[in-house]
Protein backbone atom coordinates (compact mmCIF):
# COMPACT_ATOMS: atom_id res chain seq x y z
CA UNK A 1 0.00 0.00 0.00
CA UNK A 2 1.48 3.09 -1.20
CA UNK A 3 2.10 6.10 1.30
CA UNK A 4 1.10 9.40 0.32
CA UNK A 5 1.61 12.77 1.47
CA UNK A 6 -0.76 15.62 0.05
CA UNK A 7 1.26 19.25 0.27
CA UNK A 8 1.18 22.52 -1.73
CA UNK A 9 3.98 23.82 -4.17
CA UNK A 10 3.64 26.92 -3.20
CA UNK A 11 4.07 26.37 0.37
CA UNK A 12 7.60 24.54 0.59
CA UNK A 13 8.12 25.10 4.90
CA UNK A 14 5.45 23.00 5.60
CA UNK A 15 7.04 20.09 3.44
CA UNK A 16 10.50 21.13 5.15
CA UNK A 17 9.00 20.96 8.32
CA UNK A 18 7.20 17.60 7.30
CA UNK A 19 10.68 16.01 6.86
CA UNK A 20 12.13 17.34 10.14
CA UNK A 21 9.41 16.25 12.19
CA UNK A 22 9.51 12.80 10.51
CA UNK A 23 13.19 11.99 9.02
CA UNK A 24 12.46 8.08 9.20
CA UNK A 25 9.75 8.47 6.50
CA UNK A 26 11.85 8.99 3.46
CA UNK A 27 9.71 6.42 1.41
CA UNK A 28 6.30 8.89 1.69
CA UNK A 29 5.55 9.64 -2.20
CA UNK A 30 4.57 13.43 -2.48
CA UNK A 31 1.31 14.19 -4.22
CA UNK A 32 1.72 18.01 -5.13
CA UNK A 33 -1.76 19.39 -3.62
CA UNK A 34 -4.24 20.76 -6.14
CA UNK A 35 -4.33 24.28 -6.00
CA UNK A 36 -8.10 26.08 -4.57
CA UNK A 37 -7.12 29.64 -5.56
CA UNK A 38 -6.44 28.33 -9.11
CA UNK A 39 -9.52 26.16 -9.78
CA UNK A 40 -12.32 27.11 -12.13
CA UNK A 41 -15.41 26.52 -9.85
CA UNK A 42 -18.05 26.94 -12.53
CA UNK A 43 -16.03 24.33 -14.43
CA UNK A 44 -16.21 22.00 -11.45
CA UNK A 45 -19.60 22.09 -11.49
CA UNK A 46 -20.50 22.17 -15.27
CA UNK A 47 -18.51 18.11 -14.45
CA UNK A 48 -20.62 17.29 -12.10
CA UNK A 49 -17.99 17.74 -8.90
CA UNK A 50 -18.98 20.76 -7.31
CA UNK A 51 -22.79 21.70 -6.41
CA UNK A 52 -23.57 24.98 -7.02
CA UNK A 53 -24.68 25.98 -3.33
CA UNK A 54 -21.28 24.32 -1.78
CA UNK A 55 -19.84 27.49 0.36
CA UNK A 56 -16.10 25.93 1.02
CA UNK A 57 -13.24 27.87 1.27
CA UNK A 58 -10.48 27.80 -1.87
CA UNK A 59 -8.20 25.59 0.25
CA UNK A 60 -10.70 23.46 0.89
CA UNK A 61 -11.59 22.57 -2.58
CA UNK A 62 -8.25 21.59 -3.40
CA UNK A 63 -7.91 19.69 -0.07
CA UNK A 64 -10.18 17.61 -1.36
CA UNK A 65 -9.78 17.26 -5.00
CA UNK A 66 -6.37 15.92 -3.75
CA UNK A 67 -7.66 13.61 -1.27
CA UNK A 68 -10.35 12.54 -4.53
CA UNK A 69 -7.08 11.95 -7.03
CA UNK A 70 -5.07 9.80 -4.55
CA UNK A 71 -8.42 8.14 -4.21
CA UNK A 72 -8.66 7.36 -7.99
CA UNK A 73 -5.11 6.83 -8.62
CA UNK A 74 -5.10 3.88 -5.98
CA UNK A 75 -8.47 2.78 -7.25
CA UNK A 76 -7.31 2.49 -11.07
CA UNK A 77 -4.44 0.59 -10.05
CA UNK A 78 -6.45 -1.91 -8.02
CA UNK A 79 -4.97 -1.23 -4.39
CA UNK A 80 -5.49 1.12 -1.66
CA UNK A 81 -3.55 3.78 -0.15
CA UNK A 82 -2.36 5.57 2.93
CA UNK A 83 -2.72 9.49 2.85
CA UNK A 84 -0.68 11.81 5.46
CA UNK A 85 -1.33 15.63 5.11
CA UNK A 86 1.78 17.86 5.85
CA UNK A 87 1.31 19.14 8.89
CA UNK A 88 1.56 15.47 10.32
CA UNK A 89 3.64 14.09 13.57
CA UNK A 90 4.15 10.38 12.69
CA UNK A 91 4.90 7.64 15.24
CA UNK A 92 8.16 6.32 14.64
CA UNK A 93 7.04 2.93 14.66
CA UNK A 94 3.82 3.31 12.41
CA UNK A 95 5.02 1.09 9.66
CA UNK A 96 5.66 -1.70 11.85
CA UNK A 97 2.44 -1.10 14.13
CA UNK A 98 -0.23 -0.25 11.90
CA UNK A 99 1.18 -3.43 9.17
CA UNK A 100 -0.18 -5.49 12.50
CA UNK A 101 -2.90 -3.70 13.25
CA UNK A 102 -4.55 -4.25 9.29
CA UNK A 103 -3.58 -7.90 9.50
CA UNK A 104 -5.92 -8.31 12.42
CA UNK A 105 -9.07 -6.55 11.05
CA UNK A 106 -12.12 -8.43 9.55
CA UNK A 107 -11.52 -8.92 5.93
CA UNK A 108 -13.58 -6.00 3.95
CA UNK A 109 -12.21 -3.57 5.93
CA UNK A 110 -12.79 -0.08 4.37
CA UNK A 111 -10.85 2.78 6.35
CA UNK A 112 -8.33 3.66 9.27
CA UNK A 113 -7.95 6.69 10.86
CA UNK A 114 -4.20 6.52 12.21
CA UNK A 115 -4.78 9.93 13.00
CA UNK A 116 -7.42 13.36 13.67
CA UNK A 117 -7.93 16.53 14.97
CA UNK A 118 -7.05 16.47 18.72
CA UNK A 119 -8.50 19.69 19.08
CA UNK A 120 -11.86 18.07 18.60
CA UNK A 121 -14.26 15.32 19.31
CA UNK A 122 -13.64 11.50 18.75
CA UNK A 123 -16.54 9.36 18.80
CA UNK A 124 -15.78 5.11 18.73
CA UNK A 125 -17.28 2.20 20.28
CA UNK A 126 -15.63 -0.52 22.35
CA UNK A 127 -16.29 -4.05 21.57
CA UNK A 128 -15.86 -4.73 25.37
CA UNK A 129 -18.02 -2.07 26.42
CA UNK A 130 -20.70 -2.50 23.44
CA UNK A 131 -21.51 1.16 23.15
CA UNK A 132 -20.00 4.19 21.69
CA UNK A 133 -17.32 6.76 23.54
CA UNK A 134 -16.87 10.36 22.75
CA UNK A 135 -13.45 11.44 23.89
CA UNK A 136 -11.34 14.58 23.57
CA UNK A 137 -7.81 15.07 23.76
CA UNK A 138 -5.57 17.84 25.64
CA UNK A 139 -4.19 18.98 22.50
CA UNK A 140 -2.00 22.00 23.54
CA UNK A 141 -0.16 19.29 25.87
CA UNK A 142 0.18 16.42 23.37
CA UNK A 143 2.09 19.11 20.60
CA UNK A 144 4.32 20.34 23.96
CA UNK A 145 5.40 16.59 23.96
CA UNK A 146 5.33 15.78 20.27
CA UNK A 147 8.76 14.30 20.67
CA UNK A 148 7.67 11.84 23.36
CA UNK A 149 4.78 11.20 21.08
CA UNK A 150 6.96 10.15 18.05
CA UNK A 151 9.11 8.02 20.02
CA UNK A 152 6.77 6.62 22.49
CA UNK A 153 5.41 3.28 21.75
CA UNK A 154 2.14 3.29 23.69
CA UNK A 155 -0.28 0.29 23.10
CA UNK A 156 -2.55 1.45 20.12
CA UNK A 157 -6.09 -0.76 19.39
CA UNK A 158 -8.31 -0.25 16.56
CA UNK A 159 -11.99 0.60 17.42
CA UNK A 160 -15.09 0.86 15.48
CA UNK A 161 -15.55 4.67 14.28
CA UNK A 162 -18.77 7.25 14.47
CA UNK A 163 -17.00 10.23 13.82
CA UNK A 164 -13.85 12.07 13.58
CA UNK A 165 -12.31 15.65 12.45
CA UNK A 166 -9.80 15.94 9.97
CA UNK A 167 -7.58 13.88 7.23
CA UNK A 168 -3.81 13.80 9.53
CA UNK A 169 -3.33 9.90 8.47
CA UNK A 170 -5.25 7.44 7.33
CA UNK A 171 -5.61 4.33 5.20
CA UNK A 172 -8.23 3.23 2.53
CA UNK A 173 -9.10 0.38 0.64
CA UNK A 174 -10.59 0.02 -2.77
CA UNK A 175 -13.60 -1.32 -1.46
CA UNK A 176 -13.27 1.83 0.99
CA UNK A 177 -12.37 4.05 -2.14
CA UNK A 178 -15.53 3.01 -3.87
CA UNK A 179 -17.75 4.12 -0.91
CA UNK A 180 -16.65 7.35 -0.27
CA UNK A 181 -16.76 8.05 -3.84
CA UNK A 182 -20.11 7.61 -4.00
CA UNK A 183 -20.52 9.20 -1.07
CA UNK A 184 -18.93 12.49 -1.58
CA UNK A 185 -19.09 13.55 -4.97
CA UNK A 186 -20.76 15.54 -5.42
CA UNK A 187 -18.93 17.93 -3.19
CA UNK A 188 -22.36 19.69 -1.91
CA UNK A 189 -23.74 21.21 1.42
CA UNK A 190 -24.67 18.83 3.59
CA UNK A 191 -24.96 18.52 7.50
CA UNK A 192 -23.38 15.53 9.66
CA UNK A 193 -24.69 15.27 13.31
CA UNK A 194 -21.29 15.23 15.75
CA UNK A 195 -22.22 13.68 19.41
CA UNK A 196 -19.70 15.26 20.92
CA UNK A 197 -20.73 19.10 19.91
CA UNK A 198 -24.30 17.36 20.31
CA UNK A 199 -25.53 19.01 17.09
CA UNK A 200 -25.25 19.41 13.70
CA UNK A 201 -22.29 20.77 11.81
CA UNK A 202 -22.44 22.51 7.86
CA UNK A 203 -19.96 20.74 5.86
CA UNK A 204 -16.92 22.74 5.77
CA UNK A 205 -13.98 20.13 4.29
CA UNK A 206 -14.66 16.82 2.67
CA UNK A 207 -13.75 15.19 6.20
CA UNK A 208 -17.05 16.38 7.52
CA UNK A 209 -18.52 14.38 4.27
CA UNK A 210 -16.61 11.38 5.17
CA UNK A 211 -17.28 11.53 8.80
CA UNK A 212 -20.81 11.33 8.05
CA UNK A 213 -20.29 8.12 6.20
CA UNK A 214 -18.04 6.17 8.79
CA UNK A 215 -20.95 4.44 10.82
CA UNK A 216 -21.87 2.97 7.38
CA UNK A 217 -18.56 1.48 6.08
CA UNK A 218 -16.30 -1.14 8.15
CA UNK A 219 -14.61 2.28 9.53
CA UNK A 220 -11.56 1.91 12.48
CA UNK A 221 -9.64 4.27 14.21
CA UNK A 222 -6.75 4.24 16.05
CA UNK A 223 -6.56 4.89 19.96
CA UNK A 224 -4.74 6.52 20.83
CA UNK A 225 -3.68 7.85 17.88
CA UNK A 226 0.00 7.09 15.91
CA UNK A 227 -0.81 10.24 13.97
CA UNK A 228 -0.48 13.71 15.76
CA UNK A 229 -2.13 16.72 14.04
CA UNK A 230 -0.92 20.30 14.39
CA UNK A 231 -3.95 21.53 13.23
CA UNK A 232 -2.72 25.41 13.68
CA UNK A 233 -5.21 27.56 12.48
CA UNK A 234 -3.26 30.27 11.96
CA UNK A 235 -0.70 28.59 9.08
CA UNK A 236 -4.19 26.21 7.61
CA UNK A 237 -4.28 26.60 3.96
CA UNK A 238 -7.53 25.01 4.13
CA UNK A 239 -9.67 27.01 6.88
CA UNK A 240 -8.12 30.06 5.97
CA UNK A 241 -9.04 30.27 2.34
CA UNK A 242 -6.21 28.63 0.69
């Protein structure tokens, strides 16, 4: 399963900072990020992609358009993929944990979050337990101690998944690809209902598409996580407009 990581030309320190925070992932192919504030948005939806009433940012378009391409690449070629976006923290271990950690899922799986927004809500259910947990990290803590996060080697399990925010690291199957393709495109307003804020949220990124679509797909995530997001607002080039 190829490794993927999605990142903008025209925004080379996040890349370089990529590659310091993870210098044992030298085998990560690059996928140069399609561009939002270069797009043609009527085009988009004269093909069918883009509603007409879909209010996302220009980085978020091209967030996921990316995510889409990997997503077709992988399907043409008859395998799946995993996706990193650049301002990931990787476990040093990941290849060695997660290669485990797919072995021992059902066969059919679809998708694994290695990774999501910390900042945010995480909603899974225990097999043990039989019902679902909503959880929240202390993300300012967790980025003070990145280091001890990339070398620690804490006992990760894979859980059933309701919902999740962002895209940091995950993997995908064909069967998984085939789903969310149907599921997403097109890219159009839509609302998915997030226990943890214990409403509905407007679909701002394609991972509030996809999140809505987890309960319906043999969907796992990882806890705790071997994928750390920075998620800083202030350097986003998909929350920010691009």
């Amino acid at each position: 399963m190829d490794k993927w990581l999605i990142t903008l030309k025209r925004t080379p320190e996040r890349l370089e900072e990529f590659r310091r925070d993870n210098p044992k992932f030298s085998d990560i192919r690059l996928f140069e990020a399609i561009d939002g504030r270069s797009l043609d948005r009527e085009a988009l939806r004269d093909q069918g992609i883009l509603d007409p009433d879909l209010n996302y940012t220009d980085g978020a378009i091209g967030c996921a358009l990316s995510h889409l391409a990997i997503w077709t690449n992988s399907l043409g070629e008859g395998r799946g993929c995993t996706i990193f976006e650049d301002d990931a923290i990787i476990n040093e271990s990941f290849d060695a944990r997660t290669s485990g950690l797919i072995e021992a899922l059902p066969q059919g799986w679809d998708m694994v979050l290695w990774g999501y927004n910390t900042d945010a809500y995480l909603t899974f259910r225990s097999a043990e337990i039989g019902f679902f947990c909503t959880s929240r990290f202390d993300h300012v803590n967790l980025l003070k101690n990145r280091e001890e996060f990339r070398m620690g080697s804490a006992d990760t399990t894979l859980f059933s998944l309701l919902r999740a925010h962002g895209l940091i690291g995950y993997s995908i199957s064909p069967s998984g690809i085939s789903k969310m393709l149907s599921h997403v495109l097109p890219l159009r307003p839509m609302q998915t209902f997030y226990p943890g804020l214990e409403k509905n949220k407007e679909n701002s990124g394609i991972d509030d598409m996809m999140a809505g679509c987890y309960d319906k797909l043999s969907a796992w995530v990882a806890f705790p996580p071997l994928v750390l997001a920075k998620n800083d607002l202030a350097t986003s080039t998909v929350q920010t407009g691009g």
